[in-house]
Protein backbone atom coordinates (compact mmCIF):
# COMPACT_ATOMS: atom_id res chain seq x y z
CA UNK A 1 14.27 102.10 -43.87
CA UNK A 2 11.58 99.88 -44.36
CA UNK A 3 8.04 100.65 -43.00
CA UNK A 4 8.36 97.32 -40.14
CA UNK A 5 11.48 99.19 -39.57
CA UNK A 6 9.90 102.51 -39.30
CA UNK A 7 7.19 101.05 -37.04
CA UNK A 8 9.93 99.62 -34.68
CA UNK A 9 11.91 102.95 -34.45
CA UNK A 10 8.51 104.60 -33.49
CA UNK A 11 7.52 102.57 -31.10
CA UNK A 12 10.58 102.11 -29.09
CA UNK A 13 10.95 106.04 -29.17
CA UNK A 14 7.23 106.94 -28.28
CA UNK A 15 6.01 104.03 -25.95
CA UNK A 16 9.33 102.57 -24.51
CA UNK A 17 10.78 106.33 -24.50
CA UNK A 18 13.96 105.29 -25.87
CA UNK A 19 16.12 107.26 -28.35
CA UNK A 20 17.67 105.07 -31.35
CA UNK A 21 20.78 105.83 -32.88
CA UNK A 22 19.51 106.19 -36.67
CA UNK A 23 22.16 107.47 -39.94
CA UNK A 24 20.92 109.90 -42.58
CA UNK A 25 21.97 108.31 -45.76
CA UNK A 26 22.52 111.00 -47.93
CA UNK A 27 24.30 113.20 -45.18
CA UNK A 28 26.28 110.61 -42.91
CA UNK A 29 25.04 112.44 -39.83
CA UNK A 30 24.13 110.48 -36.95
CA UNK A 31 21.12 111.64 -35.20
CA UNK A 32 18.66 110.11 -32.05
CA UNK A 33 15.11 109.54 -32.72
CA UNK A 34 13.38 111.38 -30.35
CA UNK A 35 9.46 111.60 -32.23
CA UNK A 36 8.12 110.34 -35.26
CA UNK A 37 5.51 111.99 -37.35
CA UNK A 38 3.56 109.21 -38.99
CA UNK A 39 1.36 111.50 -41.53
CA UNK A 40 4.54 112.40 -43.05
CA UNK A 41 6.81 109.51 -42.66
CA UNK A 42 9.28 111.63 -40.62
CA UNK A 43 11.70 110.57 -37.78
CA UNK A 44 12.73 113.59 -35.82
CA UNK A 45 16.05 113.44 -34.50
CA UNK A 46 18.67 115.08 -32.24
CA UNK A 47 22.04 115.17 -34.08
CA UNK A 48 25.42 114.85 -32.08
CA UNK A 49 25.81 118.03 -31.62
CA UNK A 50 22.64 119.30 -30.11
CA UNK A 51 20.83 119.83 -33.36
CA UNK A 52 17.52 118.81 -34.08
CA UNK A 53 16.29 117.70 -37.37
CA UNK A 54 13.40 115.62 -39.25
CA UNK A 55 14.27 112.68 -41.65
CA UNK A 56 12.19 110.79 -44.00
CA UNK A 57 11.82 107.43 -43.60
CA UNK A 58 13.66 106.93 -46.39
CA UNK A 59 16.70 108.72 -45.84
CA UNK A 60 18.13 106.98 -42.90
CA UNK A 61 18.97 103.70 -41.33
CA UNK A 62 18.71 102.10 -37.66
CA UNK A 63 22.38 102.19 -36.36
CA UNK A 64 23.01 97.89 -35.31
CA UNK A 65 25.53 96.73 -34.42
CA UNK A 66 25.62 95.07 -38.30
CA UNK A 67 25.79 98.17 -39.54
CA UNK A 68 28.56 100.17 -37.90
């Protein structure tokens, strides 16, 4: 994703507290931001099935409805 995309994902999941549905691109998995880690560039997510992971910004993709 882009870094205005980036930014957005942040800031809905640390100030509005809401966890975006986000798709690694290498992987396929589908994962919900739940923390971002700005030094790094890193999303951390909670994958469907309870997981939790940390994607780069690069790696993955805001789920819209455009791109389902």
């Amino acid at each position: 994703m882009r870094g205005s995309q980036y930014d957005k994902v942040c800031y809905f999941t640390e100030q509005r507290e809401e966890h975006l549905p986000l798709r690694n691109l290498n992987s396929g998995e589908i994962g919900y931001s739940f923390g971002c880690t700005h030094e790094g560039n890193t999303v951390q997510v909670r994958l469907e099935n309870g997981e939790l992971d940390s994607w780069s910004k690069e790696e993955c993709i805001e789920i819209t409805e455009s791109t389902h």
